[in-house]
Protein backbone atom coordinates (compact mmCIF):
# COMPACT_ATOMS: atom_id res chain seq x y z
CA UNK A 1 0.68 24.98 6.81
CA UNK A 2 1.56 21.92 8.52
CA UNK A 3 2.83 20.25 5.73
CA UNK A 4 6.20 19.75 4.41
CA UNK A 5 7.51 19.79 0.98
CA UNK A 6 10.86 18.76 -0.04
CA UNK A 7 10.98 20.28 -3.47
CA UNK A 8 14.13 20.23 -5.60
CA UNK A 9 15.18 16.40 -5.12
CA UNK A 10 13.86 15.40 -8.52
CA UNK A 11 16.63 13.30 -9.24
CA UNK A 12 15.28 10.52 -11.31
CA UNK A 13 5.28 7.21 -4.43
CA UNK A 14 -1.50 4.73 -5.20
CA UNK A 15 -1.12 2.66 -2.87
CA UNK A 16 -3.87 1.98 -3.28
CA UNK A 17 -5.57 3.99 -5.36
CA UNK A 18 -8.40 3.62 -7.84
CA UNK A 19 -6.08 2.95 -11.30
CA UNK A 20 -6.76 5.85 -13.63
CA UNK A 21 -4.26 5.26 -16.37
CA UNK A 22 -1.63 3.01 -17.63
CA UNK A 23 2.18 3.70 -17.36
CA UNK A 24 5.36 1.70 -17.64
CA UNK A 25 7.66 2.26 -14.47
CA UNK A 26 11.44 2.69 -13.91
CA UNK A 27 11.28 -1.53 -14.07
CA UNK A 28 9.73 -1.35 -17.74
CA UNK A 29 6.23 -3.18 -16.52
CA UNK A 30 3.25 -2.13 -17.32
CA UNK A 31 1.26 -0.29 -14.57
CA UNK A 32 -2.28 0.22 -13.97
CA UNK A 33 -2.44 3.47 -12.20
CA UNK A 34 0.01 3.25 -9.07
CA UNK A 35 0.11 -0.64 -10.05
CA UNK A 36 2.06 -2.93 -11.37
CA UNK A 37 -0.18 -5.63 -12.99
CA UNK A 38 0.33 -8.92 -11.99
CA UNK A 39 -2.68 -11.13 -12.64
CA UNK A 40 -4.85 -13.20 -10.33
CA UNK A 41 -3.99 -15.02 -7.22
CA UNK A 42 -4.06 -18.53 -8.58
CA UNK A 43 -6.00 -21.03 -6.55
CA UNK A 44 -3.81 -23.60 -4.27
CA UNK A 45 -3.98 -27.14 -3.91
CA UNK A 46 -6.48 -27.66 -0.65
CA UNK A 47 -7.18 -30.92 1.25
CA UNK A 48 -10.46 -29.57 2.32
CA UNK A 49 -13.16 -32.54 1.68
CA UNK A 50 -15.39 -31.67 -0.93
CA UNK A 51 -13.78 -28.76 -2.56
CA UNK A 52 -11.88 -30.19 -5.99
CA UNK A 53 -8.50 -29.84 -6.11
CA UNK A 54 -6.04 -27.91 -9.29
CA UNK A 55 -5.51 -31.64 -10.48
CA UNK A 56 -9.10 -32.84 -9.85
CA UNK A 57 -10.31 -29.34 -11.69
CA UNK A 58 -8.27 -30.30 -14.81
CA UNK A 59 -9.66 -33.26 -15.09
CA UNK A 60 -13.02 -31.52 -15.08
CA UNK A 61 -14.03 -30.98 -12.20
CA UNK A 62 -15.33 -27.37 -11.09
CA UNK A 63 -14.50 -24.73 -8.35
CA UNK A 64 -16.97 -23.53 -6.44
CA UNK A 65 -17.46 -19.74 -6.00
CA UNK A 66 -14.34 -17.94 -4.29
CA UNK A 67 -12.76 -14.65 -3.67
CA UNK A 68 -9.70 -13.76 -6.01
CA UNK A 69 -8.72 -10.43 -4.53
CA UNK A 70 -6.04 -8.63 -6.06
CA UNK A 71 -3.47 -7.63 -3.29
CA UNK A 72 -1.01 -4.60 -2.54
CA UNK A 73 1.70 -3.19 -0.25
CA UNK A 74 2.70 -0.07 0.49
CA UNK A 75 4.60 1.58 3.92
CA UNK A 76 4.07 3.96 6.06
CA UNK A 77 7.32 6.13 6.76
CA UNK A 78 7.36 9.28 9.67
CA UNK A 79 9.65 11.76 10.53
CA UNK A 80 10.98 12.95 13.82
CA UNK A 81 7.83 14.85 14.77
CA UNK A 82 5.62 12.05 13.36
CA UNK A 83 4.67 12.92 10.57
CA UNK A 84 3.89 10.34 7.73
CA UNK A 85 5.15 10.14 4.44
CA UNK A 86 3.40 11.04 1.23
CA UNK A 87 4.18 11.32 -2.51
CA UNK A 88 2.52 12.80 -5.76
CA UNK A 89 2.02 10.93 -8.63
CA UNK A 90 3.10 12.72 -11.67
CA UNK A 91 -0.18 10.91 -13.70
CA UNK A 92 -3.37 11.50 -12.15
CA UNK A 93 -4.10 14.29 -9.21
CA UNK A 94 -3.81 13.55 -4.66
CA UNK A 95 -1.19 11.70 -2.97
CA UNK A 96 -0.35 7.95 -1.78
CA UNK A 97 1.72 6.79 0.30
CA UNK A 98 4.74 4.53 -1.10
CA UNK A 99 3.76 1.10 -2.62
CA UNK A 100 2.29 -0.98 -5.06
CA UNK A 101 0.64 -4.18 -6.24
CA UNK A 102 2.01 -7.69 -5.27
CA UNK A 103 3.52 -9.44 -8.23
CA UNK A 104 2.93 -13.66 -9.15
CA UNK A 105 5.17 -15.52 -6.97
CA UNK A 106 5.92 -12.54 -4.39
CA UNK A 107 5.03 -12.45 -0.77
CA UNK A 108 3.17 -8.57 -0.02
CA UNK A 109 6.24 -7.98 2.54
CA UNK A 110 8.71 -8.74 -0.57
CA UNK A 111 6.31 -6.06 -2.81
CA UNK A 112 6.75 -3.69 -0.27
CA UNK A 113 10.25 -3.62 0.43
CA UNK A 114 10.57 -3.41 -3.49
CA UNK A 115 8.20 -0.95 -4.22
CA UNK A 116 9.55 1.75 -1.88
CA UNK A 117 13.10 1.13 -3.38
CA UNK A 118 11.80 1.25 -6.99
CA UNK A 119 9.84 4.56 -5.84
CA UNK A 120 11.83 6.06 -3.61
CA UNK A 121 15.43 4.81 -4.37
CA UNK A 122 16.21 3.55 -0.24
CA UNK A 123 16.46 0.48 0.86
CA UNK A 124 15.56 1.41 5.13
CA UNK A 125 14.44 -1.40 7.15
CA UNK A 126 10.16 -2.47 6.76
CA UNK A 127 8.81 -3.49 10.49
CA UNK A 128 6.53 -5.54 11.05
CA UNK A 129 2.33 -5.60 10.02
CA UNK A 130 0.34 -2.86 10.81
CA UNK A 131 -2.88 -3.27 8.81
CA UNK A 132 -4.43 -5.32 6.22
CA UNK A 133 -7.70 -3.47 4.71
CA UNK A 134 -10.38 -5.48 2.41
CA UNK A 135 -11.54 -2.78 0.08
CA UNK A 136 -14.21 -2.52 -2.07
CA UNK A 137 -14.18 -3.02 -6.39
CA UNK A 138 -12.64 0.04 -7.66
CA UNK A 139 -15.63 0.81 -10.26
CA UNK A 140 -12.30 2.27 -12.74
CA UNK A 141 -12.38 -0.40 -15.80
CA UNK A 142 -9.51 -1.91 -14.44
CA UNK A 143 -9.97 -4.55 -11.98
CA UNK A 144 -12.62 -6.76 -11.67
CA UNK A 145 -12.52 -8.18 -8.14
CA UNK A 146 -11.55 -6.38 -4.18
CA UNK A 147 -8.47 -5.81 -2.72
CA UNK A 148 -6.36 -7.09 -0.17
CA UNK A 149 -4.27 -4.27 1.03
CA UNK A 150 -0.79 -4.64 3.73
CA UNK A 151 0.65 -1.24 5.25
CA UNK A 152 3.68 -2.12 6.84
CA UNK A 153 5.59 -0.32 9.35
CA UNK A 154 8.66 2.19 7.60
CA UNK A 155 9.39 3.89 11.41
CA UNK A 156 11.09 6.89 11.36
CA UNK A 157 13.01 7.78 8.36
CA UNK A 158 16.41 9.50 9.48
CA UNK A 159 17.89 12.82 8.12
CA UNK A 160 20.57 10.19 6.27
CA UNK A 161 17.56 7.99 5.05
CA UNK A 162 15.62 11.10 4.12
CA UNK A 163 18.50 13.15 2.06
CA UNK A 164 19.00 9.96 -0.28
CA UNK A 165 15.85 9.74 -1.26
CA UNK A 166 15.54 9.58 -5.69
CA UNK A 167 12.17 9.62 -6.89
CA UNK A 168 11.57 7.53 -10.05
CA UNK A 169 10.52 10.80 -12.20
CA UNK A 170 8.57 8.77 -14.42
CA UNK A 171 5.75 8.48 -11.90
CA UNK A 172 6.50 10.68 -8.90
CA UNK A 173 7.04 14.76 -8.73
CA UNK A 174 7.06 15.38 -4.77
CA UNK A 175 7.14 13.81 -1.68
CA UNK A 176 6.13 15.70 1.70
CA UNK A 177 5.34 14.97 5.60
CA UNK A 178 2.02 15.56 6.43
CA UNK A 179 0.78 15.40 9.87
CA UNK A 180 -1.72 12.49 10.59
CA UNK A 181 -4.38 14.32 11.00
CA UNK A 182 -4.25 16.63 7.57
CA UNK A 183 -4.11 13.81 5.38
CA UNK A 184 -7.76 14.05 4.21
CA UNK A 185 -6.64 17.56 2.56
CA UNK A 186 -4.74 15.24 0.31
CA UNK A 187 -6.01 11.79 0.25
CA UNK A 188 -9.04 10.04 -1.03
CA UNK A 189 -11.44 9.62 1.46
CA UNK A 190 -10.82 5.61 1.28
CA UNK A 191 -7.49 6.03 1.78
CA UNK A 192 -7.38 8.62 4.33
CA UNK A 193 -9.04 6.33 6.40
CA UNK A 194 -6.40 3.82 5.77
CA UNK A 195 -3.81 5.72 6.46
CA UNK A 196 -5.32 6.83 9.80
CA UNK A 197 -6.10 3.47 10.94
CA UNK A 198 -2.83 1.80 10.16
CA UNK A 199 -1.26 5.14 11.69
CA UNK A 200 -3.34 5.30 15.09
CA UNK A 201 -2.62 1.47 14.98
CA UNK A 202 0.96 1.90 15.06
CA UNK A 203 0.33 3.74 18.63
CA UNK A 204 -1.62 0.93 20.29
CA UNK A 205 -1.05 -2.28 22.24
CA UNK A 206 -2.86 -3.86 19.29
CA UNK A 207 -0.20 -2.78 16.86
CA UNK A 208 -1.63 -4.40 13.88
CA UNK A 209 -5.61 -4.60 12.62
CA UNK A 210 -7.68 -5.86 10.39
CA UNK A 211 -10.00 -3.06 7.98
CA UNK A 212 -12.66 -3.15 5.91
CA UNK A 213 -13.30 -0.01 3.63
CA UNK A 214 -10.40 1.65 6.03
CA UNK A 215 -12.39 1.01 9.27
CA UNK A 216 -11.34 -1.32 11.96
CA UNK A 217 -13.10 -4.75 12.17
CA UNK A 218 -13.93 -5.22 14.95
CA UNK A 219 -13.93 -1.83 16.01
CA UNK A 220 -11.21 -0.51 18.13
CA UNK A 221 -11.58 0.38 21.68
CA UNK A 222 -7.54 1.20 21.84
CA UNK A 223 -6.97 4.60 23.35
CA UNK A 224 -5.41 7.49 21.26
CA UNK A 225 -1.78 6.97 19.40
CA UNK A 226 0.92 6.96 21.31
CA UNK A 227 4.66 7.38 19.77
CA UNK A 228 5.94 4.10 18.56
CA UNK A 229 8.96 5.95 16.97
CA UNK A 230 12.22 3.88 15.89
């Protein structure tokens, strides 16, 4: 009831999903679910005493036990009555909102900014960090290791942003605005929570946050959202 579909723009958006199948995008890269893959995060060179360096590893040396997340981007986008963006993947069921993994080399606010042009086919301004979410290992197959996960700010997408929207049809089949607080009628329980948080976020004098499994670390004790709207 309170959700909007916008079908018939077809003209050819998980997060941060589980992955669920493999698919080659608009780009021609291989995706793992919502995905694109892009291997580890390499180690850097650290002048930490004690802890072997890349060159000092080589030379055989060892690391010592460290986290190698994986790490994606996606935005959050709202209309003029606040609601956020969603999108339905064509190859597995639920929503996400627009995004995708980081690739070697690129900064999560570069992934981002791609992703929702590769996805959506608009190139509107990303603002500025509103959560980062450690998430658990997706027990898929997939990926062995967690997740480091960015939602940015979209802001409000404009009637001019909003009527040039292209999907890429080989992944996406809808696209809707869903008020904040019916995204769990969509969304995975994991990434309702996200979504919520980086949402309610948005609203506060905080503005950005730090989440583990979707919850707040340390938890909040913000008041309710307020309109941030641009």
């Amino acid at each position: 009831m309170g959700i909007v579909r916008l079908p018939g723009r077809r003209v050819g958006v998980d997060l941060m999903a589980e992955c669920d199948s493999v698919r080659v995008g608009r780009a021609g890269r291989p995706r793992l679910g919502r995905f694109r893959v892009g291997g580890g995060i390499g180690a850097r060179r650290r002048g930490v005493r004690g802890v072997p360096t890349v060159s000092e590893a080589s030379s055989g040396g060892t690391f010592p036990p460290m986290a190698r997340p994986f790490a994606a981007a996606g935005a959050l986008f709202f209309d003029d009555q606040q609601r956020v963006l969603l999108v339905e993947p064509s190859y597995k069921p639920g929503w996400d909102i627009p995004g995708g993994f980081v690739e070697p080399g690129e900064s999560p606010y570069a992934a981002c900014v791609r992703e929702v042009e590769e996805e959506l086919g608009i190139t509107p301004p990303i603002g500025e960090l509103l959560a980062v979410d450690w998430a658990p290992r997706p027990h898929d197959g997939w990926l062995e290791g967690e997740m480091l996960l960015f939602v940015f700010d979209g802001g409000r997408l404009t009637d001019d942003w909003r009527e040039r929207i292209q999907l890429d049809m080989d992944e996406l089949v809808n696209f809707a605005f869903v008020p904040i607080d019916e995204v769990g009628a969509l969304l995975p329980p994991l990434h309702a929570r996200r979504v919520t948080a980086a949402a309610r976020l948005r609203g506060t004098s905080r503005r950005a946050g730090y989440l583990e499994y979707g919850a707040e670390r340390p938890a909040s004790t913000d008041g309710a959202v307020t309109s941030r709207a641009r």
